[in-house]
N, C-alpha and C. Protein backbone atom coordinates (compact mmCIF):
# COMPACT_ATOMS: atom_id res chain seq x y z
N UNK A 1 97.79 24.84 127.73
CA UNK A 1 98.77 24.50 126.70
C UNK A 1 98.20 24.85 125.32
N UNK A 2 99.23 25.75 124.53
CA UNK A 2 98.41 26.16 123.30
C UNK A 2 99.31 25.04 122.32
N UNK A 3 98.09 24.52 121.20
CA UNK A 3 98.34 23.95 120.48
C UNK A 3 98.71 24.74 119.11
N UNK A 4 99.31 23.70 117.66
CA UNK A 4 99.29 24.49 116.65
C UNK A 4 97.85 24.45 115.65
N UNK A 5 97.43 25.74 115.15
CA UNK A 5 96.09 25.47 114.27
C UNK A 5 97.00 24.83 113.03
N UNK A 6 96.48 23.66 113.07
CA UNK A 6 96.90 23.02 111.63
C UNK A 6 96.60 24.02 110.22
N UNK A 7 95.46 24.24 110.50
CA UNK A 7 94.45 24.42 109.29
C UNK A 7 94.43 25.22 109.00
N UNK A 8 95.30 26.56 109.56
CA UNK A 8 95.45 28.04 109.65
C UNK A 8 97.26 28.42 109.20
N UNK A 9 98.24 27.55 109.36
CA UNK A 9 99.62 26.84 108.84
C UNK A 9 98.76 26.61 107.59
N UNK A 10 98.22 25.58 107.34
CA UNK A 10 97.88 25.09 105.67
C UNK A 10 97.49 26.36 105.08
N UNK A 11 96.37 27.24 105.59
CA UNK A 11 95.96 28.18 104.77
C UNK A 11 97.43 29.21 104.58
N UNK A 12 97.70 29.45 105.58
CA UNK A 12 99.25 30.46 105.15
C UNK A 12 99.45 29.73 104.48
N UNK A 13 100.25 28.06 104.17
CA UNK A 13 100.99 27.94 102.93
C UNK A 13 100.42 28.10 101.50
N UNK A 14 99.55 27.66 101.49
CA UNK A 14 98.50 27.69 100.22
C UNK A 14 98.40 28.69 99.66
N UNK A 15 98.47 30.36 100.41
CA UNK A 15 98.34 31.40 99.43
C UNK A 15 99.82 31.91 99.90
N UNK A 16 100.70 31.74 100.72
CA UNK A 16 101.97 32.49 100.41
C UNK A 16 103.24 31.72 99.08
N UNK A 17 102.80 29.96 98.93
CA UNK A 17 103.19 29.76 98.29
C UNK A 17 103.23 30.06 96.73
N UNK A 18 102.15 30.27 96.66
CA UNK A 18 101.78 31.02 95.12
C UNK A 18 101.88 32.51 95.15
N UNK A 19 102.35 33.27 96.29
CA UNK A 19 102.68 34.76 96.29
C UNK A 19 103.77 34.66 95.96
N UNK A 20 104.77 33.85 96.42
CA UNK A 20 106.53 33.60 96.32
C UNK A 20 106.37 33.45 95.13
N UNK A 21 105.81 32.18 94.13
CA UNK A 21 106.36 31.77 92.76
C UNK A 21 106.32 32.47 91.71
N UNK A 22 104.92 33.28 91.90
CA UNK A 22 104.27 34.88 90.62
C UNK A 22 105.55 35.72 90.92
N UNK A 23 105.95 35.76 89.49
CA UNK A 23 107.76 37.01 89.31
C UNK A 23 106.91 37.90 89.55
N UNK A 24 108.43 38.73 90.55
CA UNK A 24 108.12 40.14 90.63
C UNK A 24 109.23 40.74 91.03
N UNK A 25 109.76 41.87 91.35
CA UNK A 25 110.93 42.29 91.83
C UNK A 25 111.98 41.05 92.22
N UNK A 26 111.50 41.04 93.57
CA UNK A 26 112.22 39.53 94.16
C UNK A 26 112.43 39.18 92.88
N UNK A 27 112.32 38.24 92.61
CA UNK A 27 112.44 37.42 91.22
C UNK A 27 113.19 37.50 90.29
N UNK A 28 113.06 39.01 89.82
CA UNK A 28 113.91 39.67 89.00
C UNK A 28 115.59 39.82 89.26
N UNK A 29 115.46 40.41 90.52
CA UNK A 29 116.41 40.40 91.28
C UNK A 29 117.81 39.55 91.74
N UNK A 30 116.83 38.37 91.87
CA UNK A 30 117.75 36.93 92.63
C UNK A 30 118.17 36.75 91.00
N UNK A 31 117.53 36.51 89.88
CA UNK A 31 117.96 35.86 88.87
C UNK A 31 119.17 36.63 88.22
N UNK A 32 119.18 38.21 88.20
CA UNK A 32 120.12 38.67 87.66
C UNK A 32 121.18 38.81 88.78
N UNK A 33 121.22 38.81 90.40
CA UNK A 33 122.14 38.93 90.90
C UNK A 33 122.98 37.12 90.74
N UNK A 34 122.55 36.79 90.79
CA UNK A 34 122.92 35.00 90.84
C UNK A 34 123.82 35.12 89.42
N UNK A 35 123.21 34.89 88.04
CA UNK A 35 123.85 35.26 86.90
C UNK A 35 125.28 36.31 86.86
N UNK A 36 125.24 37.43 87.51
CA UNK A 36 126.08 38.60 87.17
C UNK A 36 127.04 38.21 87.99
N UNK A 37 127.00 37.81 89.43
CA UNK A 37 127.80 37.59 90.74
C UNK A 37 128.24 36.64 91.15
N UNK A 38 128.40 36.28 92.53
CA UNK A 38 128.98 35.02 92.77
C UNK A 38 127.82 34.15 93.70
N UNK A 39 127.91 33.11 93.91
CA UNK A 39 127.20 31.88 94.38
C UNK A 39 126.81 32.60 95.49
N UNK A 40 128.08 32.61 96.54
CA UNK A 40 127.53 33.58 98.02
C UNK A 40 126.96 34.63 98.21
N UNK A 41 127.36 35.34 96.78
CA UNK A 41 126.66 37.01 97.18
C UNK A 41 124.82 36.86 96.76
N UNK A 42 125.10 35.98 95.83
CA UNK A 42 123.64 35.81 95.50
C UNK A 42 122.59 34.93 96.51
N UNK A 43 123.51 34.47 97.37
CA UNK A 43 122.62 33.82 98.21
C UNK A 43 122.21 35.11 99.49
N UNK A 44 123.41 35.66 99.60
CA UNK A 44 123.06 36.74 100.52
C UNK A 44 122.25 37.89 100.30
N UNK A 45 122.19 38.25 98.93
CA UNK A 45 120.94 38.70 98.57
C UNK A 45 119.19 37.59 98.97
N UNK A 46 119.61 36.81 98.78
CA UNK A 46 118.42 35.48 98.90
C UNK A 46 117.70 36.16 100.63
N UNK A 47 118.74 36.24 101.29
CA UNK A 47 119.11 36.43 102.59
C UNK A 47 118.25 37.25 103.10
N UNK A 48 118.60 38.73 102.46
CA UNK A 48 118.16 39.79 102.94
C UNK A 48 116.31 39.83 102.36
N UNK A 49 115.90 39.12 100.87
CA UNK A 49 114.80 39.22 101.01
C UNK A 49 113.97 38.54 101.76
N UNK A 50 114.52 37.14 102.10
CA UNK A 50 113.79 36.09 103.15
C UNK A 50 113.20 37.04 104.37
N UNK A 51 114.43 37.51 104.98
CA UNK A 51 114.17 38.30 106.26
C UNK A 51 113.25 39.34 106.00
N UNK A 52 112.77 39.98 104.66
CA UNK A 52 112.22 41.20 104.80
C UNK A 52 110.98 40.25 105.24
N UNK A 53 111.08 39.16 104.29
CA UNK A 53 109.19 38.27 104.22
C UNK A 53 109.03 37.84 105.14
N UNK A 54 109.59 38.02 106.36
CA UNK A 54 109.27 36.95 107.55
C UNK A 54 109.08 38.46 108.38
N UNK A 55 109.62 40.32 107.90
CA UNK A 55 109.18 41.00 108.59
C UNK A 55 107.60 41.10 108.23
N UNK A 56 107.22 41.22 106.95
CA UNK A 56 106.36 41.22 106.20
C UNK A 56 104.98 40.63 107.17
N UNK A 57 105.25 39.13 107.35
CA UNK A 57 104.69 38.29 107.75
C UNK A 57 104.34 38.07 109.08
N UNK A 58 105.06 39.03 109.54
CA UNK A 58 104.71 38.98 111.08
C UNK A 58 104.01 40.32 111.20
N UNK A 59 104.35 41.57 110.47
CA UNK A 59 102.91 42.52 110.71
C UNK A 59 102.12 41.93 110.04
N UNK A 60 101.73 41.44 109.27
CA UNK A 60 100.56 40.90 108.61
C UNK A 60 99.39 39.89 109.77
N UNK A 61 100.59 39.26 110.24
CA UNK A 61 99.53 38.54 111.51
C UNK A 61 99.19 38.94 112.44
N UNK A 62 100.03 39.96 112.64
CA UNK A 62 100.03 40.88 114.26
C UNK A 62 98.52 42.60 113.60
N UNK A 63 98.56 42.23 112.57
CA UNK A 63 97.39 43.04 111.69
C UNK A 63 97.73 44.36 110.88
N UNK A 64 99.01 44.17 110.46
CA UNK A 64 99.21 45.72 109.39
C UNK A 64 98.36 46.15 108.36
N UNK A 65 97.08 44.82 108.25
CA UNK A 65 96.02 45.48 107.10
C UNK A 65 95.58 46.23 107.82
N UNK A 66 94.90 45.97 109.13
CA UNK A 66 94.13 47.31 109.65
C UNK A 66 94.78 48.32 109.86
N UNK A 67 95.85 48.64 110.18
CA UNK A 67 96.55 49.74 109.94
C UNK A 67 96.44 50.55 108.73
N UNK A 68 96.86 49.83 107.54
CA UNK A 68 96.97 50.50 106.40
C UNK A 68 95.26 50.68 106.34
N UNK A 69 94.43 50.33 105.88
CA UNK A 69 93.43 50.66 106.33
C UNK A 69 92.47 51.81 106.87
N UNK A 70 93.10 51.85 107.88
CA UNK A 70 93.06 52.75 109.02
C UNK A 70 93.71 54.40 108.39
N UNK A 71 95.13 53.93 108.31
CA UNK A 71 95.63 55.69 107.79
C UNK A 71 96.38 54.85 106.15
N UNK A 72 95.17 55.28 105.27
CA UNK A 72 95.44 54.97 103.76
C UNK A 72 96.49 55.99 102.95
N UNK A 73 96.87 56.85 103.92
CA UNK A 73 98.25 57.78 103.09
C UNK A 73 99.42 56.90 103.35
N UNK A 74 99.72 55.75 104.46
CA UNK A 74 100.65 55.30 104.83
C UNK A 74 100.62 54.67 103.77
N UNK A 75 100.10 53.70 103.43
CA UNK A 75 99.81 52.73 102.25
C UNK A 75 100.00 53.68 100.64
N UNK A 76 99.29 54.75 100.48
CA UNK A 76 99.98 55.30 99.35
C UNK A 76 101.29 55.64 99.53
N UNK A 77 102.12 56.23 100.68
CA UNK A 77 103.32 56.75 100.46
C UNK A 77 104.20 55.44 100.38
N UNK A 78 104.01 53.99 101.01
CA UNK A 78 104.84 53.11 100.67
C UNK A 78 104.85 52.66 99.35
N UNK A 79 103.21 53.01 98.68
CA UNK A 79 103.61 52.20 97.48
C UNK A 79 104.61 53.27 96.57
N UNK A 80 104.29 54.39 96.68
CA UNK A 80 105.07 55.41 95.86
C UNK A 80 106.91 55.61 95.82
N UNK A 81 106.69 55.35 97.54
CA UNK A 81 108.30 54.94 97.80
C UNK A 81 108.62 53.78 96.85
N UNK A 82 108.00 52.89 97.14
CA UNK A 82 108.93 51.40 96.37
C UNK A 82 108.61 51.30 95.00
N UNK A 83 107.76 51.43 94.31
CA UNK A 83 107.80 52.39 93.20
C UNK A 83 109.23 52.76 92.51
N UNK A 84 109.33 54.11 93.25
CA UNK A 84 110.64 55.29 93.07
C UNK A 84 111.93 54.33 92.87
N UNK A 85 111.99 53.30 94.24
CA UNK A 85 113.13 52.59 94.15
C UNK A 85 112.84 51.37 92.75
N UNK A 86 111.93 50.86 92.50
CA UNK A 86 111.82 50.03 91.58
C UNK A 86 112.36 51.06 89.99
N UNK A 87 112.22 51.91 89.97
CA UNK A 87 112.08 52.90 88.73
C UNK A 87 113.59 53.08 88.71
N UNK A 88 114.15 53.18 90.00
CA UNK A 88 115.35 53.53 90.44
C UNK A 88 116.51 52.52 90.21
N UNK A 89 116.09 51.44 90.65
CA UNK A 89 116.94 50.27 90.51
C UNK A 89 116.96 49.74 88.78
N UNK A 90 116.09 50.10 88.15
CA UNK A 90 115.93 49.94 86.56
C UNK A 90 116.57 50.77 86.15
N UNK A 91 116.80 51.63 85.68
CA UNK A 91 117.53 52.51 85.26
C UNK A 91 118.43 52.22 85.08
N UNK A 92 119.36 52.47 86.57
CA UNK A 92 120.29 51.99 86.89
C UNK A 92 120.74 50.47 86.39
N UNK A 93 120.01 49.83 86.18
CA UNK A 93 120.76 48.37 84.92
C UNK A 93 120.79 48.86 84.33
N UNK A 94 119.64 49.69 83.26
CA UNK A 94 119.51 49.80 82.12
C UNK A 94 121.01 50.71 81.73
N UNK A 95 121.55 52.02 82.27
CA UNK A 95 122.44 53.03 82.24
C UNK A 95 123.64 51.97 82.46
N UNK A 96 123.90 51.18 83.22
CA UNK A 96 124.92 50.36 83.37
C UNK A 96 125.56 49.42 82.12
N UNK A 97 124.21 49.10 81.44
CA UNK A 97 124.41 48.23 80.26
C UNK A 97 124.74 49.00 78.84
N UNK A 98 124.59 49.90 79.03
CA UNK A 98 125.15 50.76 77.91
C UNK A 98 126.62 50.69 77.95
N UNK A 99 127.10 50.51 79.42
CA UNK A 99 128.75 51.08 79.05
C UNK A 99 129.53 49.60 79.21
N UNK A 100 128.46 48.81 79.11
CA UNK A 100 129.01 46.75 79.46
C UNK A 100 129.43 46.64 78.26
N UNK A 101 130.54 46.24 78.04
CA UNK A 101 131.39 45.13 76.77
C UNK A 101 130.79 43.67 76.66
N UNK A 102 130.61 43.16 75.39
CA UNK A 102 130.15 41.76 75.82
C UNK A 102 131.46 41.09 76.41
N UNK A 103 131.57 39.92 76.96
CA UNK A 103 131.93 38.97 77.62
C UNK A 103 132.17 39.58 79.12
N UNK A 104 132.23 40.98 79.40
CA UNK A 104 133.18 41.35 80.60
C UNK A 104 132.30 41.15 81.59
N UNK A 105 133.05 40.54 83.08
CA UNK A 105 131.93 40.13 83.77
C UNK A 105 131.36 42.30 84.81
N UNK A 106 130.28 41.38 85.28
CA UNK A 106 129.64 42.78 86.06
C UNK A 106 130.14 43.80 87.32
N UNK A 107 131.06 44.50 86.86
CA UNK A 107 132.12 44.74 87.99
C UNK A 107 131.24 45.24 89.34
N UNK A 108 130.14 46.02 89.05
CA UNK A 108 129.08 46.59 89.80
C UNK A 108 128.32 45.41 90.95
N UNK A 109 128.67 44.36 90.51
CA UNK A 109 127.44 43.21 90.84
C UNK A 109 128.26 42.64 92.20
N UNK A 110 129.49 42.56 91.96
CA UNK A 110 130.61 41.91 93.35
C UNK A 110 130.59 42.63 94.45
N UNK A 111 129.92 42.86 95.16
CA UNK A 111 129.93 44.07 96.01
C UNK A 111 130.49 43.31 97.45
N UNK A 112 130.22 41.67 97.21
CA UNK A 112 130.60 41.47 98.76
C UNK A 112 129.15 40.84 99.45
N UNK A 113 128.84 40.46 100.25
CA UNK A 113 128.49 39.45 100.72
C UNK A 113 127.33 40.70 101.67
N UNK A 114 127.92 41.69 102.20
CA UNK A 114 127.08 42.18 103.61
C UNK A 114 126.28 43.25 102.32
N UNK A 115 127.17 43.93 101.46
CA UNK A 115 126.39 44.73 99.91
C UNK A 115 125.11 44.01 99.32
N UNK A 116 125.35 42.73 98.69
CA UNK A 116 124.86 42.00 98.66
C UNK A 116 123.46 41.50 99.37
N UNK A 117 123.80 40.99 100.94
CA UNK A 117 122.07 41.15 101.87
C UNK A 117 121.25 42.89 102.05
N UNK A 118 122.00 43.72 101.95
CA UNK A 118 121.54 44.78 101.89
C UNK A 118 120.54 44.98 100.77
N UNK A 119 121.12 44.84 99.51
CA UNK A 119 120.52 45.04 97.91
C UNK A 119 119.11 44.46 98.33
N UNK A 120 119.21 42.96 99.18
CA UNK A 120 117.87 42.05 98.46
C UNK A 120 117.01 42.48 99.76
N UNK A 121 117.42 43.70 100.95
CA UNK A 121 116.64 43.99 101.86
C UNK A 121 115.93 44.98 101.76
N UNK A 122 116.78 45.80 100.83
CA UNK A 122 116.33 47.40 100.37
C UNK A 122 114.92 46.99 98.93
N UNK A 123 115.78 45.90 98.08
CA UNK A 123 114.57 45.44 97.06
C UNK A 123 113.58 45.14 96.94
N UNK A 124 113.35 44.06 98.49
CA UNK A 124 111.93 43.84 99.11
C UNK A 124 111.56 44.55 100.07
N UNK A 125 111.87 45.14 101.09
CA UNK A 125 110.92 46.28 101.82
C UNK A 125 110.65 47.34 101.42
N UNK A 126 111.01 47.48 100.06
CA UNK A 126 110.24 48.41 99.31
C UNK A 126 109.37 48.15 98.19
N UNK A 127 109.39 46.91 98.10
CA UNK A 127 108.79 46.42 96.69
C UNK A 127 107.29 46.54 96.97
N UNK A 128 106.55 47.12 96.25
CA UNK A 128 105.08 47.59 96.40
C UNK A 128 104.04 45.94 96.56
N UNK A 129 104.86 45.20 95.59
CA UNK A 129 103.84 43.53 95.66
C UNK A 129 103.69 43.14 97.12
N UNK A 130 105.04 42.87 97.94
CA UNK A 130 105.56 42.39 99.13
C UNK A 130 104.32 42.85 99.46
N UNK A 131 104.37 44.08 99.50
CA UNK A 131 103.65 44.67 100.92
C UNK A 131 102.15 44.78 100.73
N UNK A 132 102.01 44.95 99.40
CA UNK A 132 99.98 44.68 98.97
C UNK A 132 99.87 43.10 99.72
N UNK A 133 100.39 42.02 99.10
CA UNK A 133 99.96 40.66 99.39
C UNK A 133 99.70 40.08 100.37
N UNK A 134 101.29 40.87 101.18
CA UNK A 134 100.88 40.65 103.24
C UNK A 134 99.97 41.26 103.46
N UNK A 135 99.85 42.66 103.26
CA UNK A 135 98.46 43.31 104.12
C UNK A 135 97.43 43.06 103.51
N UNK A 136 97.05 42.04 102.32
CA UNK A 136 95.56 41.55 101.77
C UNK A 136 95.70 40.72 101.97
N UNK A 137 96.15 39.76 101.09
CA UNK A 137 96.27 38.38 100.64
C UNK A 137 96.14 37.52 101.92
N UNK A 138 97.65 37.57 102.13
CA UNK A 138 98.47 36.88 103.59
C UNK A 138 97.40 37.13 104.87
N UNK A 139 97.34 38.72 105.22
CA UNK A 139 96.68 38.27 106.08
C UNK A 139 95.26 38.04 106.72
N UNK A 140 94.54 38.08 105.37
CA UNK A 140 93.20 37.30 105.27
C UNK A 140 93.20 35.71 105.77
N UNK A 141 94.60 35.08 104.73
CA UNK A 141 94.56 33.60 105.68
C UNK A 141 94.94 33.56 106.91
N UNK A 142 95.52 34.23 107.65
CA UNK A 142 95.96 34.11 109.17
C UNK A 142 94.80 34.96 109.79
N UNK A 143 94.21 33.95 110.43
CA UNK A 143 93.31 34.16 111.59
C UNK A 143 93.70 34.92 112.74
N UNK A 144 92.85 36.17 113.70
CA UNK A 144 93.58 36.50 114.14
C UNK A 144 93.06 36.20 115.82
N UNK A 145 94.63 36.75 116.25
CA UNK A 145 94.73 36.22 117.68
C UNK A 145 95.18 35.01 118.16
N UNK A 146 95.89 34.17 116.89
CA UNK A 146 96.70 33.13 116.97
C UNK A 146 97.66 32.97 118.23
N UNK A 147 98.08 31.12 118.43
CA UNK A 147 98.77 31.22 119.04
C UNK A 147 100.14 31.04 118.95
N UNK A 148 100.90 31.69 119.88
CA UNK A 148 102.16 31.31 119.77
C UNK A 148 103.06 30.50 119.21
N UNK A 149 102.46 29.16 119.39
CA UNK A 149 102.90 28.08 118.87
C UNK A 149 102.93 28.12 116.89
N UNK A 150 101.47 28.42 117.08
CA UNK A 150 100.56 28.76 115.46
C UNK A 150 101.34 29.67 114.60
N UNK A 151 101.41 30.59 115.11
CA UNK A 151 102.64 32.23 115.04
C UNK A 151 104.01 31.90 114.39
N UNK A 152 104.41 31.24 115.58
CA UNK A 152 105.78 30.61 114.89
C UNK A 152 105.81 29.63 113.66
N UNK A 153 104.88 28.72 113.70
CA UNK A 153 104.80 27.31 112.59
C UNK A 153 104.25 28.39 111.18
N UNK A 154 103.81 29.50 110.95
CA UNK A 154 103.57 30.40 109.93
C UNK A 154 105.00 30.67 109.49
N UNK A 155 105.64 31.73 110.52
CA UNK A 155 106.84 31.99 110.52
C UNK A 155 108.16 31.21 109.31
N UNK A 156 107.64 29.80 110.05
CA UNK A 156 108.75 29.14 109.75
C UNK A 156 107.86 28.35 107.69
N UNK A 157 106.60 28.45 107.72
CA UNK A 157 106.60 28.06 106.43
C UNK A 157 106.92 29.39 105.38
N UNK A 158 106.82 30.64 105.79
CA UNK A 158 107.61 31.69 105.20
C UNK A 158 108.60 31.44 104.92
N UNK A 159 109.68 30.66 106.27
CA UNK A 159 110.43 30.80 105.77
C UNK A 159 111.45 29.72 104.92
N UNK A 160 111.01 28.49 105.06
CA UNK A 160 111.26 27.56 104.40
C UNK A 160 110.54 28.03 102.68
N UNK A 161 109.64 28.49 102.68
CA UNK A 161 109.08 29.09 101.13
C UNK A 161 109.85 29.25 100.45
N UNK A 162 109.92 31.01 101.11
CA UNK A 162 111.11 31.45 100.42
C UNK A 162 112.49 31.17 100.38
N UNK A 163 112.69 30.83 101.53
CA UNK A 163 114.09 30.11 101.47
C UNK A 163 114.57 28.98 100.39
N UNK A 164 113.67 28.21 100.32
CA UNK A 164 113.69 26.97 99.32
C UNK A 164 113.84 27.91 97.65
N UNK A 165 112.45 28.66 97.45
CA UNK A 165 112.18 28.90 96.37
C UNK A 165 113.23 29.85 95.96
N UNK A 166 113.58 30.87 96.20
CA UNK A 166 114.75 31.49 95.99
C UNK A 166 116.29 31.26 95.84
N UNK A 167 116.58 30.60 96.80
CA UNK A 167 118.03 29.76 96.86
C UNK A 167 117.81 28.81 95.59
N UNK A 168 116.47 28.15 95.38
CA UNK A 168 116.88 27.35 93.77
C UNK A 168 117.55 28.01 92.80
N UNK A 169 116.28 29.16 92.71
CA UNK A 169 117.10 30.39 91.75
C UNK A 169 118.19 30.64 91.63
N UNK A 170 118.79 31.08 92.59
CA UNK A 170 120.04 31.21 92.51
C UNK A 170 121.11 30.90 92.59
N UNK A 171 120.84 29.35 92.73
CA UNK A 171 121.81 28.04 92.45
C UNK A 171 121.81 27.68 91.19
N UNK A 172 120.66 28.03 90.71
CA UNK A 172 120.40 27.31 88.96
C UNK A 172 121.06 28.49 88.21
N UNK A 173 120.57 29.74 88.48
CA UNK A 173 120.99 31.14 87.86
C UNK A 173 122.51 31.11 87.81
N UNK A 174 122.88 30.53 89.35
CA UNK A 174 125.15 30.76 89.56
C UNK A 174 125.56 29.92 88.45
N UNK A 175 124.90 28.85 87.95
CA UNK A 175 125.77 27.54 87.77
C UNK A 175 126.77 28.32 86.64
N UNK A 176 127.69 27.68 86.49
CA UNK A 176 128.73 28.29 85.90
C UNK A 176 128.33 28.21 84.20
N UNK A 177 127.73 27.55 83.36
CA UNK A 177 127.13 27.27 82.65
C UNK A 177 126.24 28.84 82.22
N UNK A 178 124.87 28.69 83.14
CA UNK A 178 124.24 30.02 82.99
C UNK A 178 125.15 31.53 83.11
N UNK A 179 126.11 31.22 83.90
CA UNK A 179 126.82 32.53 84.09
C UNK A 179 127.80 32.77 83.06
N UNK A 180 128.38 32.14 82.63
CA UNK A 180 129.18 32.06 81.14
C UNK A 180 127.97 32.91 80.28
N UNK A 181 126.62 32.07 79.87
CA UNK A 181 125.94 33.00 79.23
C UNK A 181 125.44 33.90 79.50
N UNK A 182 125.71 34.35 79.89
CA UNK A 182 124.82 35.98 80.70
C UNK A 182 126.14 36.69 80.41
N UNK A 183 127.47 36.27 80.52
CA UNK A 183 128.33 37.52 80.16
C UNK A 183 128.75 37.52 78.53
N UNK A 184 128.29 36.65 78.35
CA UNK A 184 128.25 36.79 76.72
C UNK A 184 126.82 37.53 75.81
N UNK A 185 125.68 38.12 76.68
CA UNK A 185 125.04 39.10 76.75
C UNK A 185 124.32 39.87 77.41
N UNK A 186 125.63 40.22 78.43
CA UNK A 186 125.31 40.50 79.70
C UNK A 186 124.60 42.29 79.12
N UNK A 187 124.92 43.06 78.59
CA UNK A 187 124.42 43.96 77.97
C UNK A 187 122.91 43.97 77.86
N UNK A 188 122.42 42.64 76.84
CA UNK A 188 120.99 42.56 76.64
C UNK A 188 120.25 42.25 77.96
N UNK A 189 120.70 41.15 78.34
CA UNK A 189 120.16 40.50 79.64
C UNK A 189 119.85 42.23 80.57
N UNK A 190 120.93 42.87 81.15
CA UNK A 190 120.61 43.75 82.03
C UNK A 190 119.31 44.74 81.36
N UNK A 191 119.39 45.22 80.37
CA UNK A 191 118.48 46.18 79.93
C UNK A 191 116.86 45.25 79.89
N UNK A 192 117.06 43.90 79.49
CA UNK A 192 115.65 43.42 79.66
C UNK A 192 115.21 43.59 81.19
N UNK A 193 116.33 43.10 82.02
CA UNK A 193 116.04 42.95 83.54
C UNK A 193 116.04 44.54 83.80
N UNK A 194 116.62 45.47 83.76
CA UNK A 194 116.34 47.00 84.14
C UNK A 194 114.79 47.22 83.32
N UNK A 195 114.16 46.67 82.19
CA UNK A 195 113.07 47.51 81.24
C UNK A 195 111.96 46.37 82.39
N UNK A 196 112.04 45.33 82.51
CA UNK A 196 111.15 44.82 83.06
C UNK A 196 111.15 45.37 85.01
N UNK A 197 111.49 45.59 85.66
CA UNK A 197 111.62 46.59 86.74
C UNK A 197 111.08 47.58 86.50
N UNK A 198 111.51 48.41 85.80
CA UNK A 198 111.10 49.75 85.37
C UNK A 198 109.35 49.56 85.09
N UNK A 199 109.21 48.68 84.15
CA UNK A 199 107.90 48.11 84.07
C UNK A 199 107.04 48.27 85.70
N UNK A 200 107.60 47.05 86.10
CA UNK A 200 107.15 47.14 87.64
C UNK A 200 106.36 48.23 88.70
N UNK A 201 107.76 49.11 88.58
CA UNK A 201 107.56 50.02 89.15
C UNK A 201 106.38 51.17 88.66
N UNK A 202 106.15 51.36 87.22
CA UNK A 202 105.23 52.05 86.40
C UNK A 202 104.16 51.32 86.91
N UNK A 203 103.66 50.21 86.83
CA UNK A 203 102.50 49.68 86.97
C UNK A 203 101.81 49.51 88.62
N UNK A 204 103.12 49.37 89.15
CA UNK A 204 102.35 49.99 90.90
C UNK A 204 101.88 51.85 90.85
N UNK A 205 102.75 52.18 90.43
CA UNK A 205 102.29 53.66 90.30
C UNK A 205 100.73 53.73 89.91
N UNK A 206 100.61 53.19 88.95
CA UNK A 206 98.86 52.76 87.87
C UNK A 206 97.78 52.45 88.49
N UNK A 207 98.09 51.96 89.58
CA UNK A 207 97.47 51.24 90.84
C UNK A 207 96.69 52.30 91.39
């Protein structure tokens, strides 16, 4: 009968919880989709990044550092990919906010609910942080050759993490209150949120 390693659960929470809270894409992301959109779509974005971190999190234990590792072009071409899309997805606010009126809400941002989990799946399995932190960070604390039991109880503090920490966001970000102000400079707001991405993406490149 395999038991759970307590102490190996604590260490995953201890450093994935402080990987979740440090802004970064994610972050960026949930706050301006929550603000621009609606309650559900922003949660379904919430959605699609949870699931990337729980893919994240399971090569990380199953050992994607030694991989990357192992063939270090894989590891440059992902970071360069998510990168491209980070550079990509900035812009794209930034070009959007040029042609925004103040008060008008974000016609671009309503896409719908399944648009929506897509955005926050494509945002994080490409996001260059995600994937440095699991294959260092993350899975330095997970011991390997865990068990099953152990495996899953990781799993699930991923996903309560992010689940928790994100869905705040974007309950606090929807409230009707914050979203009133965001379309009253929804213009500025996007170009900070496109210049800070763009940022992002420049500085994994730097790497």
């Amino acid at each position: 009968m395999h038991l759970i390693d307590w102490s190996a659960v604590l260490a995953v929470f201890s450093v994935y919880i402080t990987g979740v809270i440090i802004p970064g894409p994610n972050f960026v992301a949930v706050l301006h989709k929550a603000a621009s959109s609606t309650r559900p779509e922003a949660l379904a974005l919430v959605a699609g990044i949870v699931v990337v971190n729980l893919f994240w999190a399971t090569c990380a234990i199953l050992g994607v550092g030694i991989v990357f590792s192992a063939f270090p072009w894989m590891a440059l071409a992902a970071k360069v990919l998510g990168a491209g899309y980070l550079l990509w997805f900035g812009t794209r606010l930034i070009a959007r906010a040029q042609h925004k009126a103040p008060g008008a809400a974000d016609a671009g941002a309503a896409n719908g609910l399944r648009a929506s989990f897509v955005q926050g799946f494509l945002t994080n399995i490409v996001n260059p942080k995600s994937m440095a932190f699991f294959a260092a960070v993350f899975a330095s604390a997970a011991p390997a050759h865990v068990s099953w039991p152990t495996f899953a109880a990781m799993l699930c503090v991923v996903l309560m993490v992010a689940g928790s920490w994100y869905s705040f966001l974007a309950l606090v970000m929807s409230h009707g209150g914050v979203a009133a102000r965001y379309r009253k400079s929804a213009a500025l707001v996007d170009r900070l949120c496109g210049g800070l991405i763009v940022f992002l993406g420049i500085r994994q490149l730097m790497r």
